[in-house]
Structure formats: structure tokens, C-alpha cells
Protein backbone atom coordinates (compact mmCIF):
# COMPACT_ATOMS: atom_id res chain seq x y z
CA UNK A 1 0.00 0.00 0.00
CA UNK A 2 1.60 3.52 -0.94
CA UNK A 3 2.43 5.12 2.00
CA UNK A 4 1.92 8.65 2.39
CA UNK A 5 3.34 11.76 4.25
CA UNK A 6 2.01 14.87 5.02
CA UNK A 7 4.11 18.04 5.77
CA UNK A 8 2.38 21.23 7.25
CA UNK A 9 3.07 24.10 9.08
CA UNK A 10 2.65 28.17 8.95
CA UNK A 11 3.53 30.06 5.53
CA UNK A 12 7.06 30.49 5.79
CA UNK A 13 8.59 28.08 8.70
CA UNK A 14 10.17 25.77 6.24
CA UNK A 15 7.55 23.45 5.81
CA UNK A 16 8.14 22.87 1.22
CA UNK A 17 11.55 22.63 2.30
CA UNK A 18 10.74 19.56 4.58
CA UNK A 19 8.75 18.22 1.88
CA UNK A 20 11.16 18.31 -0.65
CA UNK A 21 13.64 16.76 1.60
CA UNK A 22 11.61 14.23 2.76
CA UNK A 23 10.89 12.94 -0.82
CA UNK A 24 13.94 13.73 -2.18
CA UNK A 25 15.98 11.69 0.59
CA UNK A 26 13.45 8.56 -0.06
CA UNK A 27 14.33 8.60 -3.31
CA UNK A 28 17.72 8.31 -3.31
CA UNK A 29 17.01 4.98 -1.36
CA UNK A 30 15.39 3.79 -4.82
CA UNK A 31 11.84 3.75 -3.96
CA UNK A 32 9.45 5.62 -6.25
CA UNK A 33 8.51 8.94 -5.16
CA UNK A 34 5.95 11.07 -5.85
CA UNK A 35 6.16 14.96 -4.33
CA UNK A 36 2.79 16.53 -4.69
CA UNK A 37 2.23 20.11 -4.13
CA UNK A 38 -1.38 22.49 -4.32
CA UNK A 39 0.01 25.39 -1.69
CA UNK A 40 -0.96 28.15 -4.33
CA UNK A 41 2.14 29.87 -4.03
CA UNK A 42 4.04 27.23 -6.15
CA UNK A 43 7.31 27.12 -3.96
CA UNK A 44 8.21 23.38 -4.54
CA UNK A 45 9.73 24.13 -7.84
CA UNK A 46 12.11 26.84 -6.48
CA UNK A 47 13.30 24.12 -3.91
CA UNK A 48 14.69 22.09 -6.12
CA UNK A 49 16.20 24.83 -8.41
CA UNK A 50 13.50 24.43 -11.23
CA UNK A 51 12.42 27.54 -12.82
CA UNK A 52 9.29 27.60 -14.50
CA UNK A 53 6.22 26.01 -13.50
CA UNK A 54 6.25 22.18 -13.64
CA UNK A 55 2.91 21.02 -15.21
CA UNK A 56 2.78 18.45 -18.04
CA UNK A 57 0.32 17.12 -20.04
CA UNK A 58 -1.21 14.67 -20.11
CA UNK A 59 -2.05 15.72 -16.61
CA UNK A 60 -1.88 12.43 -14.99
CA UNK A 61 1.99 13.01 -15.75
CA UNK A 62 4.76 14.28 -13.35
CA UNK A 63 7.65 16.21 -13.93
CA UNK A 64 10.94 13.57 -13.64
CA UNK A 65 13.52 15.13 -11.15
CA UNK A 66 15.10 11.97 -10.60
CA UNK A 67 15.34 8.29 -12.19
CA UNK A 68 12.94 7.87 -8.57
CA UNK A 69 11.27 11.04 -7.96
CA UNK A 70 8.80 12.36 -9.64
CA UNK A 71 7.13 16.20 -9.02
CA UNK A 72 3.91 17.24 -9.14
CA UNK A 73 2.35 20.99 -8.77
CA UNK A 74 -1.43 21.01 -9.02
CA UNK A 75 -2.96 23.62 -10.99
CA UNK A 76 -6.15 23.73 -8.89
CA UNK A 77 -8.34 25.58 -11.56
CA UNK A 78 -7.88 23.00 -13.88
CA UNK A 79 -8.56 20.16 -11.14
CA UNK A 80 -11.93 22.21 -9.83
CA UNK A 81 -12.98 21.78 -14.13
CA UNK A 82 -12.11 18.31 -14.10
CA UNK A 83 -13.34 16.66 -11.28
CA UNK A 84 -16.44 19.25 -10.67
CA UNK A 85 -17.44 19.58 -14.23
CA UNK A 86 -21.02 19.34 -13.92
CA UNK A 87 -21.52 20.85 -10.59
CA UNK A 88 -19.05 23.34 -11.42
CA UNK A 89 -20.80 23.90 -15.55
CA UNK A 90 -24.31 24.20 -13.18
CA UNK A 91 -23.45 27.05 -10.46
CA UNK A 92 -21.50 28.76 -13.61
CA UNK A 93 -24.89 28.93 -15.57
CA UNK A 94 -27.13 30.08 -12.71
CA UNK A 95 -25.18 33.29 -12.59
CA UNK A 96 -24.41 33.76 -15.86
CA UNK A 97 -28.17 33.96 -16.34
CA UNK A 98 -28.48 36.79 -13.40
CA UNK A 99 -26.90 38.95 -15.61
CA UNK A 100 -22.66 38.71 -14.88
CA UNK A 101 -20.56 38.11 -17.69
CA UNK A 102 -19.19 34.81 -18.74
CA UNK A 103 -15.81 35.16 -16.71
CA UNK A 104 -17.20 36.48 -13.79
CA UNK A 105 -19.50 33.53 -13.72
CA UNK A 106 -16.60 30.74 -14.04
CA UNK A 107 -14.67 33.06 -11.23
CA UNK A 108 -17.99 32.96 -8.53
CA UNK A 109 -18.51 29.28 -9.70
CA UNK A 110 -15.63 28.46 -7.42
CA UNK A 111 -16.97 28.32 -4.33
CA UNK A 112 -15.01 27.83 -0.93
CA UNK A 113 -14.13 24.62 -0.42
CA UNK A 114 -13.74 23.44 -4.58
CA UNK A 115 -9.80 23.66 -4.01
CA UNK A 116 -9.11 22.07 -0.92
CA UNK A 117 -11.66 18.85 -2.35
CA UNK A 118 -9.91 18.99 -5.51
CA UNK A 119 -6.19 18.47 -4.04
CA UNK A 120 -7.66 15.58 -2.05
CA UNK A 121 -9.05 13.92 -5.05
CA UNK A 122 -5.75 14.26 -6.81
CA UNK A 123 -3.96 13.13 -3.90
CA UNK A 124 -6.74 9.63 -4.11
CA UNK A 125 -5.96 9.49 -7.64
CA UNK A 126 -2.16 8.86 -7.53
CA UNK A 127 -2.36 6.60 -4.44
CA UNK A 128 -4.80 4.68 -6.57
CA UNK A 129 -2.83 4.16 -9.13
CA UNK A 130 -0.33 2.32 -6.94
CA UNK A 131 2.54 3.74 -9.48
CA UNK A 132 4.38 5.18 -6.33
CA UNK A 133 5.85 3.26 -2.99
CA UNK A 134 5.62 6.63 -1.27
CA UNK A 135 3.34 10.34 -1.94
CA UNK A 136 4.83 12.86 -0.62
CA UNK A 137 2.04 16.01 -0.10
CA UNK A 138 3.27 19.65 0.31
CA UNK A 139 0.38 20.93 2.02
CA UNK A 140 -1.09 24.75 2.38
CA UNK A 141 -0.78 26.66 5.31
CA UNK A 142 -2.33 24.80 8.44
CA UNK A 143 -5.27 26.57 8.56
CA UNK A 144 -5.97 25.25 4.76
CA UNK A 145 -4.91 21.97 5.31
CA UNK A 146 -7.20 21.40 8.40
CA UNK A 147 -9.63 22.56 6.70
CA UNK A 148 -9.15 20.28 3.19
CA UNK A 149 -8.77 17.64 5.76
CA UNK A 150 -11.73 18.19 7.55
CA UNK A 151 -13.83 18.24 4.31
CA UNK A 152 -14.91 14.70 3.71
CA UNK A 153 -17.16 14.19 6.63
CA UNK A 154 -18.99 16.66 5.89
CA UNK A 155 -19.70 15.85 2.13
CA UNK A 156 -20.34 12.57 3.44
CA UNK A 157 -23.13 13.86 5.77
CA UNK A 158 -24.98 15.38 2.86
CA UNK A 159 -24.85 12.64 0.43
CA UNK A 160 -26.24 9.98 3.38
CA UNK A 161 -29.45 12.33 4.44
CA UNK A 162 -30.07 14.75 1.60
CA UNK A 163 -28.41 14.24 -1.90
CA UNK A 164 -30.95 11.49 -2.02
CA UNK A 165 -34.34 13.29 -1.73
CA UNK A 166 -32.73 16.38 -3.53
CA UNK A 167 -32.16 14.07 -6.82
CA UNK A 168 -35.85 12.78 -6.54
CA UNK A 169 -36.84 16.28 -6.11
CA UNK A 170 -35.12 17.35 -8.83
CA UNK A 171 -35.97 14.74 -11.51
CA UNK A 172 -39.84 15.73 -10.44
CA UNK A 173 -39.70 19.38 -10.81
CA UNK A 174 -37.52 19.30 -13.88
CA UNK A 175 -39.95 18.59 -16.40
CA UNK A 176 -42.57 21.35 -14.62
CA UNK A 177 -39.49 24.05 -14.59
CA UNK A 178 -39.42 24.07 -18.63
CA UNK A 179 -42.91 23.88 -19.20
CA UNK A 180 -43.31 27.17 -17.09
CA UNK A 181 -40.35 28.92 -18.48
CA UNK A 182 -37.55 27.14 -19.70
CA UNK A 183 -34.82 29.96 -19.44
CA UNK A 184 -36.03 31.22 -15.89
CA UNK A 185 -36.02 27.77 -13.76
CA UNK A 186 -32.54 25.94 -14.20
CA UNK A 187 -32.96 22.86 -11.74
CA UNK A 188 -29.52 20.94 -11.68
CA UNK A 189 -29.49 17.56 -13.96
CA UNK A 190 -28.80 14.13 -12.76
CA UNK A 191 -25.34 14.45 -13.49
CA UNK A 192 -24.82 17.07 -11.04
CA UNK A 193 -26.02 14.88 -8.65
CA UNK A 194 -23.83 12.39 -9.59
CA UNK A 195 -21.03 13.83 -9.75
CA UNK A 196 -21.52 14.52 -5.89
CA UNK A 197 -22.07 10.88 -5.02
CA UNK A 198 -19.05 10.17 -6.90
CA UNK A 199 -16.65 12.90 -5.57
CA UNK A 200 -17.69 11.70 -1.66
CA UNK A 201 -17.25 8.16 -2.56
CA UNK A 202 -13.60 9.09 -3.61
CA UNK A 203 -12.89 11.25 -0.12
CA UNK A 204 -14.65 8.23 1.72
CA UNK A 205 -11.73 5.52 0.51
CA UNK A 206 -9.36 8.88 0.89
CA UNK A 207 -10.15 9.23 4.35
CA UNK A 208 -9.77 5.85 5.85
CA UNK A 209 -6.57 6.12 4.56
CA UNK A 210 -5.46 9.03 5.93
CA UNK A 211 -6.74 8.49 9.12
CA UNK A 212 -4.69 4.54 9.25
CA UNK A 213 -1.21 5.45 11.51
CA UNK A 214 0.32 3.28 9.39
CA UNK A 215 -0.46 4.11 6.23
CA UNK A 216 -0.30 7.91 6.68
CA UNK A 217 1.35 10.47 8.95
CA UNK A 218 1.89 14.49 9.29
CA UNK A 219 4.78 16.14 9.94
CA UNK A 220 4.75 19.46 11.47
CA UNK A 221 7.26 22.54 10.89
CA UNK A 222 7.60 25.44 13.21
CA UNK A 223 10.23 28.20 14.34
CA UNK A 224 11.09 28.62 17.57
CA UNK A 225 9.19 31.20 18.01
CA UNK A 226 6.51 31.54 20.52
CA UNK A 227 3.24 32.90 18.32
CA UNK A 228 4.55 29.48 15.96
CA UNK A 229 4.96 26.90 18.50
CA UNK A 230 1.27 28.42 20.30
CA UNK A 231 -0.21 27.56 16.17
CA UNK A 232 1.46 24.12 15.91
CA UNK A 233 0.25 22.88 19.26
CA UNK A 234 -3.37 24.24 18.05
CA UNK A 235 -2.64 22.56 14.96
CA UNK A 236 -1.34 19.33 16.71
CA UNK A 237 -5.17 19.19 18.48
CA UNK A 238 -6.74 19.73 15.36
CA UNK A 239 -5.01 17.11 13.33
CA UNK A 240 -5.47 14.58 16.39
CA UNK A 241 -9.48 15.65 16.13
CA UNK A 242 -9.36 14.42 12.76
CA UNK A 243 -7.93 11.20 13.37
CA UNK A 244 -4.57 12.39 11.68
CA UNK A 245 -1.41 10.54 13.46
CA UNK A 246 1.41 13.09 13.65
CA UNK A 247 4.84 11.39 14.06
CA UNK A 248 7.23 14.16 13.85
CA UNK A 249 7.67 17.49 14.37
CA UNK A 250 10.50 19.33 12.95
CA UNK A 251 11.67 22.87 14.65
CA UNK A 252 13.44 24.69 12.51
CA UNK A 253 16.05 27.66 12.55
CA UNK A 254 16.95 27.42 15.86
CA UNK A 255 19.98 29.39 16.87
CA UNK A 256 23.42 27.94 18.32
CA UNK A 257 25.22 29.48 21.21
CA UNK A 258 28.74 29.44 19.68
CA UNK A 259 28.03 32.98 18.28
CA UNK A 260 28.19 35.71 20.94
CA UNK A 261 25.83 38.40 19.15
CA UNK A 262 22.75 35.74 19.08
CA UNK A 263 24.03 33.82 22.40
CA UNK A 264 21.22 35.58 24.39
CA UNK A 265 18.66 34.75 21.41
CA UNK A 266 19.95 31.08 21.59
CA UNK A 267 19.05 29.95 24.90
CA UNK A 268 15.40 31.66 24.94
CA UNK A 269 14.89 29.75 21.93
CA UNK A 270 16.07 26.31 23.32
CA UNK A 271 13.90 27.78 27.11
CA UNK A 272 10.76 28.00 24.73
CA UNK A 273 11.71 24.34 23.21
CA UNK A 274 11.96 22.84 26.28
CA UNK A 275 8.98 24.32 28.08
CA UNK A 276 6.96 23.25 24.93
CA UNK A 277 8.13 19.86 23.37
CA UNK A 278 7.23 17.84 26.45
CA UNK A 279 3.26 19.01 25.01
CA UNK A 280 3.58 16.94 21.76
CA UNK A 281 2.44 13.52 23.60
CA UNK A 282 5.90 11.76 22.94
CA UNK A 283 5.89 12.77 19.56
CA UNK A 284 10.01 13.39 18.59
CA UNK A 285 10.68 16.98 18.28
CA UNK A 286 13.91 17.25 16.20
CA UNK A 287 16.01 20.73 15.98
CA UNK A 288 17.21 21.74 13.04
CA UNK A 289 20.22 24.48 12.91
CA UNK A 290 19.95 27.64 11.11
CA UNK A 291 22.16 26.79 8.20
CA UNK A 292 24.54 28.69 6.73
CA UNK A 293 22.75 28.93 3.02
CA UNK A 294 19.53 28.98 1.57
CA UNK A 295 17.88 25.54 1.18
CA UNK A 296 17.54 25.38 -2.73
CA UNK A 297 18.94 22.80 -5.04
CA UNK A 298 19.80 19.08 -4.36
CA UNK A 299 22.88 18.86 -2.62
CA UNK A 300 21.58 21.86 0.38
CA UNK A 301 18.11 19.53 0.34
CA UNK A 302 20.58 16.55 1.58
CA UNK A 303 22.18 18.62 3.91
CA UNK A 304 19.08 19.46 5.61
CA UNK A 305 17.47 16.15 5.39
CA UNK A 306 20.63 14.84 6.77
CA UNK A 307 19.82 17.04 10.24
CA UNK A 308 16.27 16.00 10.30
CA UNK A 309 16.60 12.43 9.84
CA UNK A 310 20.20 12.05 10.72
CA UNK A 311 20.51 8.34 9.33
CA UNK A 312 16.62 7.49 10.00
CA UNK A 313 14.11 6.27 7.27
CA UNK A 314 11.81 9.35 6.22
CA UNK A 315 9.56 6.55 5.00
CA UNK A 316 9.35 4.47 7.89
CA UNK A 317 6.73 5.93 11.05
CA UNK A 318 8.46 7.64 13.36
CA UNK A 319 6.18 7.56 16.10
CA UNK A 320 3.36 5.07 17.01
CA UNK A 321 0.38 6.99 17.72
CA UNK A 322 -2.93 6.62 17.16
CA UNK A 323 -5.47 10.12 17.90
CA UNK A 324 -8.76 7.99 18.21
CA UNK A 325 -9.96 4.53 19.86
CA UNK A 326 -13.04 2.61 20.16
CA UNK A 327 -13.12 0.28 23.52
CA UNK A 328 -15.33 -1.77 25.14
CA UNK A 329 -15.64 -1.20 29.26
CA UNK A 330 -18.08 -3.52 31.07
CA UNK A 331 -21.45 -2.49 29.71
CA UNK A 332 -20.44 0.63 27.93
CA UNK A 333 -18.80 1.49 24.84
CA UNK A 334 -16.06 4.26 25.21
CA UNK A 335 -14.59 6.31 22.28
CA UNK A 336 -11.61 8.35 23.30
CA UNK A 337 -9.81 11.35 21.04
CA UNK A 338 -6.51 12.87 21.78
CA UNK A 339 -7.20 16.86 22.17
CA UNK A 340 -4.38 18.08 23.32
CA UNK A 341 -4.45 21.72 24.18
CA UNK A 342 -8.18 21.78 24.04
CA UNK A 343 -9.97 23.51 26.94
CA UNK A 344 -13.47 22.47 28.43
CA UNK A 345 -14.82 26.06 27.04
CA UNK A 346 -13.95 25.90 23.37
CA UNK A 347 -15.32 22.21 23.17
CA UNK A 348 -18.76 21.23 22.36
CA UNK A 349 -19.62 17.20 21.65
CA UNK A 350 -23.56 16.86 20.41
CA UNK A 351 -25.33 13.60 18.92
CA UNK A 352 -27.26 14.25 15.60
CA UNK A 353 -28.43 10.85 15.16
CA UNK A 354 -26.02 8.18 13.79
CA UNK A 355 -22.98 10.95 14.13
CA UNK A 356 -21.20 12.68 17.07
CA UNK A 357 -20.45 15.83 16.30
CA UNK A 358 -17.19 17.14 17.71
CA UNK A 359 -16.10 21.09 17.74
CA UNK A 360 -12.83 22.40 19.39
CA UNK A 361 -13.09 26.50 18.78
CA UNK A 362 -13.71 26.94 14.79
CA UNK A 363 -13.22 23.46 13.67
CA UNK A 364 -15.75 20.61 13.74
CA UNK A 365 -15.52 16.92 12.92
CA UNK A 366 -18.67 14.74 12.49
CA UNK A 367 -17.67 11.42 13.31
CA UNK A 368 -19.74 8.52 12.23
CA UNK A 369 -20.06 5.87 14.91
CA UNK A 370 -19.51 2.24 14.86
CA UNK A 371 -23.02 0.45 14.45
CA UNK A 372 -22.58 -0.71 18.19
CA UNK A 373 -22.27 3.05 19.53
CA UNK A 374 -24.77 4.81 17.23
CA UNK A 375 -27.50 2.48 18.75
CA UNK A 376 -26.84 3.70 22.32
CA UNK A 377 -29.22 6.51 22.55
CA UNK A 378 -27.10 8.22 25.53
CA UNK A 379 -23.78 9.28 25.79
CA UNK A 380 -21.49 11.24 28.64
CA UNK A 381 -18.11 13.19 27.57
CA UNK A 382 -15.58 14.57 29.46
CA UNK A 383 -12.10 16.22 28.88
CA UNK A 384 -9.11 15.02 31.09
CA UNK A 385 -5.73 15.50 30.60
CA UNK A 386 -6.06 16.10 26.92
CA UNK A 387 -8.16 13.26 26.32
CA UNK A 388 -11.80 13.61 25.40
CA UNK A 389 -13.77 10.35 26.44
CA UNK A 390 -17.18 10.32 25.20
CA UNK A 391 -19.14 6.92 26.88
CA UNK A 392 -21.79 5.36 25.44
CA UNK A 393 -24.61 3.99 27.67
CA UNK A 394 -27.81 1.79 27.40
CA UNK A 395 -30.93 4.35 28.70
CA UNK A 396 -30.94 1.27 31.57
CA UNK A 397 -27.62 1.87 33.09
CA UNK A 398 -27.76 5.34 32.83
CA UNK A 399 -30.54 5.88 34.99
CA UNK A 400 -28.61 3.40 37.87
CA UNK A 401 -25.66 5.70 37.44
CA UNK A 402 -27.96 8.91 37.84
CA UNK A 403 -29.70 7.00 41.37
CA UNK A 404 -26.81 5.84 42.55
CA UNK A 405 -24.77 9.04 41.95
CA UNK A 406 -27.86 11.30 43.60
């Protein structure tokens, strides 16, 4: 099974360069590589020294860096046409017809969300093809990539309890909407539909992979700074809500004390390390030195995987960990979810019928139970230590519990 790595972090920490180390040091091992890239600002090229951007046709091509590694930027406008043609070809239409211009139409067509689904289904599509031992995925800024990751469930939501009755809808009122007034009423076709049921079936087989430890895990990339580290342990919560297994996180730039000017600098940096690496749940936290040159080109992409790894396998998992569990104690059924960082104010569990629906701050997961929980029709959650544990209950034994504990 292709095994696949994630790299994230804030704009600007180093996180492409990881990436293109990562792959690039895999490679060299002979294993086929595939480095993927859809951050929008098109860095991975300038990593390796390319100039240009690196798009081929036919687009299931990749650029050839190496006899092993291959490279891949997305060009996510082209993706959102491919993969949303008919739901995409629909939304363009309805505006088009309330009076903006062609362009604008396409532009507004793109709605929120479009991007992050198409990356994902490109990412599906080269696993699938089973061409590569190990995918490699540049990702977007954290707050995109949660968010890309985060997408599935929902899609998933609204093709189990409404795409249905929508398409029935649909095929009824079609044939009423253009004997009324054919260029007024523009009801969405079956393929529209479709093409939903399709695109969620994708993220569905996308998902458990990327939520199986060992098939894939995320590697965070901070500074040692203190507004970065406060965003990667957010991040590090998030991810773990999602059922994402990070097994690394790489700190970057960090300052050594054998020059007197940033001696001072130094030591708050490794004070800040210290007082926050201990956070990560036993997750390695490797330093990386500020190195002399910029990290572009092959040999400097070495170098730096060389302090990162330092004789390790960037294929292999680094750390065992696994963000969400399903147990069975006595007569109830327990999930548990690592949310590290989270506090009892920002978090809100609910049941909406077979789902539980989790939300830490301005992220939500909707997490569809096992059949044995989703029959329980009561459920108790607390937050301890980092660990959310959410129990599941016959109606029976909760009412003891409620006697005995009044």
C-alpha cells in the first residue's frame, strides 16, 4: 500500500523545504517517489532549483527530477474543471443567467471549499494508481490543510441524508421548470447529482486512509518562536481531532550558542523548546540548525534532510500513535480522542443521530459511529488531561448511574 506523508506548518517556517527533503531523501534509497504540491504559491519548484512552472500534459503526468522522484504541482483551476465539471458547468450557468458576464460567472462558480476537495481527489488518484511506494504532499498553510482535511465528513453527511431526496426532487420538478419557463427555472441535472455521489465516494476511501497510523502520517514545521509553536500545538489538536497521526515534528532555525551576538537569542529559543516539546504527547521533536545557506537545489536539500533524519528512514513511522480509539468497558462502549491543548470552554460534543459531532473552537468533525455506539441513545463526555472520552450507555444503566450518583 503507498504510504503517504504529510508536511504542514505556517507560511514560511520551512515546511516545502521539509517536503522536498523528505521525498527527495526517499528517493535516493530507490523507492518511487511522488512529491505533490497544491500550496498556491508554487514554492516546490524553487526548492529544487526548477524555474518555470512544472505542469505536463497529459495531466496524470509528473515532472521527472530523478530516475525515482517524480514532481507534481497542481494547478487547482484545472482540477476544480475536471473533477467538478457538472456541478461546477451548473453554479457557472445560474449566474451567468443573473446577468454577470461569462468570466465572472466561471470566477464565482468556485466556491469555498472546490480547491481544498480537488487536491484531495488528486492526492486519491495517484495513491490509486499504486505507481508510487511513497506520496509525498506539500500541504497549504495549516489553517488550509485542516480545513481540506476536515472536508470529507462533511460531504459525506450530505450525500447519506439529503443528496438522495434532492435528486428525486429534482428529476420531479424538472420537467414542470421548462414547461413554465424554460430559461427562468434551471434545476440541476442528474449528473450534477452524480457527480456529488461520486466525488464523496472518492474522499470516503481517501479518508480511511489518511486516518490509518500506518499508512499515513503528518509532519509538522515550526520556528522557535513563541506565536509558531502556540499555532502548531493548536494545529497538533486539530489534526489529532481528525484522526490524523502526527509522528514528527520538525523545529526549525533554531539558533546555536557558539556565536556571541545571538548567544542571548539562543538559549530563549532552546527555554521555549523545552517548556513546549514535552506538550507533543511523545511525539520526537527534532532541531534543526539555522544553516549557513539557503535551502535550494539538491545537494543543500541533503544537507538538511541529513539534520532532520540524521541516518533514520523518512519513509518508515516515526512515532506510534494513534489520535482515536473505540473500547469496550463492562457495559459501555467508550470512544476516546486525543485533544491536546483543548480547553473544556472551546469544546462542544452533540449527537445528531447516527454521528457525534465534535467542535474544538472553529473546527468541527462529524464522526460517524460504529453500528454498536450509534444504537446507544445516551452518551457522557468529558475532557481530562487532553483526552476527550465520550461513553456510550444503554438508557438502563444510565438511569442506575444517575440514582446511585444522587
Amino acid at each position: 500500500m503507498t504510504r503517504i506523508i504529510l508536511v504542514s506548518g505556517k507560511g514560511g517556517v520551512g515546511k516545502t523545504t521539509l517536503a522536498a527533503a523528505t521525498a527527495l531523501e526517499i528517493a535516493k534509497s530507490g523507492r518511487k517517489t511522488l512529491i505533490l504540491s497544491f500550496d498556491l504559491a508554487h514554492s516546490l519548484r524553487d526548492s529544487f532549483g526548477l524555474g518555470g512552472f512544472v505542469e505536463l500534459a497529459p495531466e496524470e503526468d509528473a515532472h521527472a527530477l530523478t530516475p525515482f522522484l517524480d514532481i507534481k504541482e497542481l494547478d487547482v483551476s484545472k482540477e476544480i474543471e475536471k473533477e467538478w465539471g457538472p456541478v461546477y458547468g451548473h453554479l457557472a450557468k445560474l449566474m451567468s443567467r443573473g446577468g454577470l458576464d461569462s468570466a465572472l460567472s466561471q470566477e464565482l462558480a468556485m466556491l469555498p471549499g472546490m480547491e481544498d476537495i480537488s487536491a484531495l481527489l488528486a492526492l486519491h488518484k495517484y495513491v490509486r494508481l499504486g505507481r508510487y511506494e511513497t506520496v509525498v504532499l506539500d500541504c497549504p498553510p495549516t489553517a488550509s490543510t485542516l480545513r481540506f482535511i476536515g472536508m470529507a465528513s462533511g460531504m459525506k453527511w450530505y450525500v447519506d441524508n439529503r443528496l438522495k431526496r434532492e435528486r428525486a426532487l429534482a428529476q420531479v420538478l424538472r420537467p414542470l421548470a421548462r414547461m413554465i419557463d424554460r430559461d427562468s427555472f434551471h434545476l440541476p441535472g442528474d449528473d450534477f447529482f452524480a457527480t456529488f455521489a461520486e466525488i464523496v465516494q472518492s474522499l470516503t476511501a481517501l479518508e480511511e486512509r489518511l486516518q490509518d497510523p500506518d499508512v499515513t502520517s503528518l509532519r509538522l514545521v515550526c520556528n522557535p518562536e513563541r506565536i509558531v509553536m502556540r499555532e502548531t500545538q493548536r494545529a497538533f489538536m486539530y489534526f489529532s481531532m481528525y484522526g490524523v497521526a502526527v509522528d514528527q515534528v520538525v523545529i526549525n532555525r533554531v539558533f546555536v550558542d557558539d556565536e556571541p551576538y545571538f548567544r542571548a537569542h539562543a538559549q530563549n529559543q532552546q527555554d521555549l523548546i523545552a517548556s513546549v516539546s514535552a506538550s507533543f504527547e511523545g511525539v520526537p521533536c527534532v532541531q534543526v540548525p539555522f544553516l549557513e545557506g539557503e535551502v535550494v537545489g539538491l545537494a543543500a536539500l541533503e544537507q538538511f534532510a541529513a539534520a532532520v533524519y540524521g541516518g533514520q528512514d523518512p519513509a518508515a513511522v516515526l512515532h506510534r500513535r494513534t489520535p482515536v480509539t473505540y473500547t469496550v468497558e463492562g457495559e459501555e462502549f467508550v470512544m476516546t480522542m486525543s485533544l491536546p491543548f483543548a480547553e473544556r470552554e472551546q469544546l462542544d460534543v452533540s449527537r445528531q443521530g447516527e454521528d457525534l459531532l465534535i467542535r474544538v473552537g472553529t473546527f468541527k468533525r462529524r464522526v460517524t459511529l460504529p453500528s454498536a455506539f450509534a444504537t446507544f441513545a445516551e452518551n457522557v463526555a468529558s475532557l481530562e488531561d487532553g483526552v476527550l472520552r465520550v461513553r456510550f450507555c444503554t438508557p438502563a444503566s444510565s438511569r442506575e448511574e444517575a440514582v446511585a450518583d444522587g
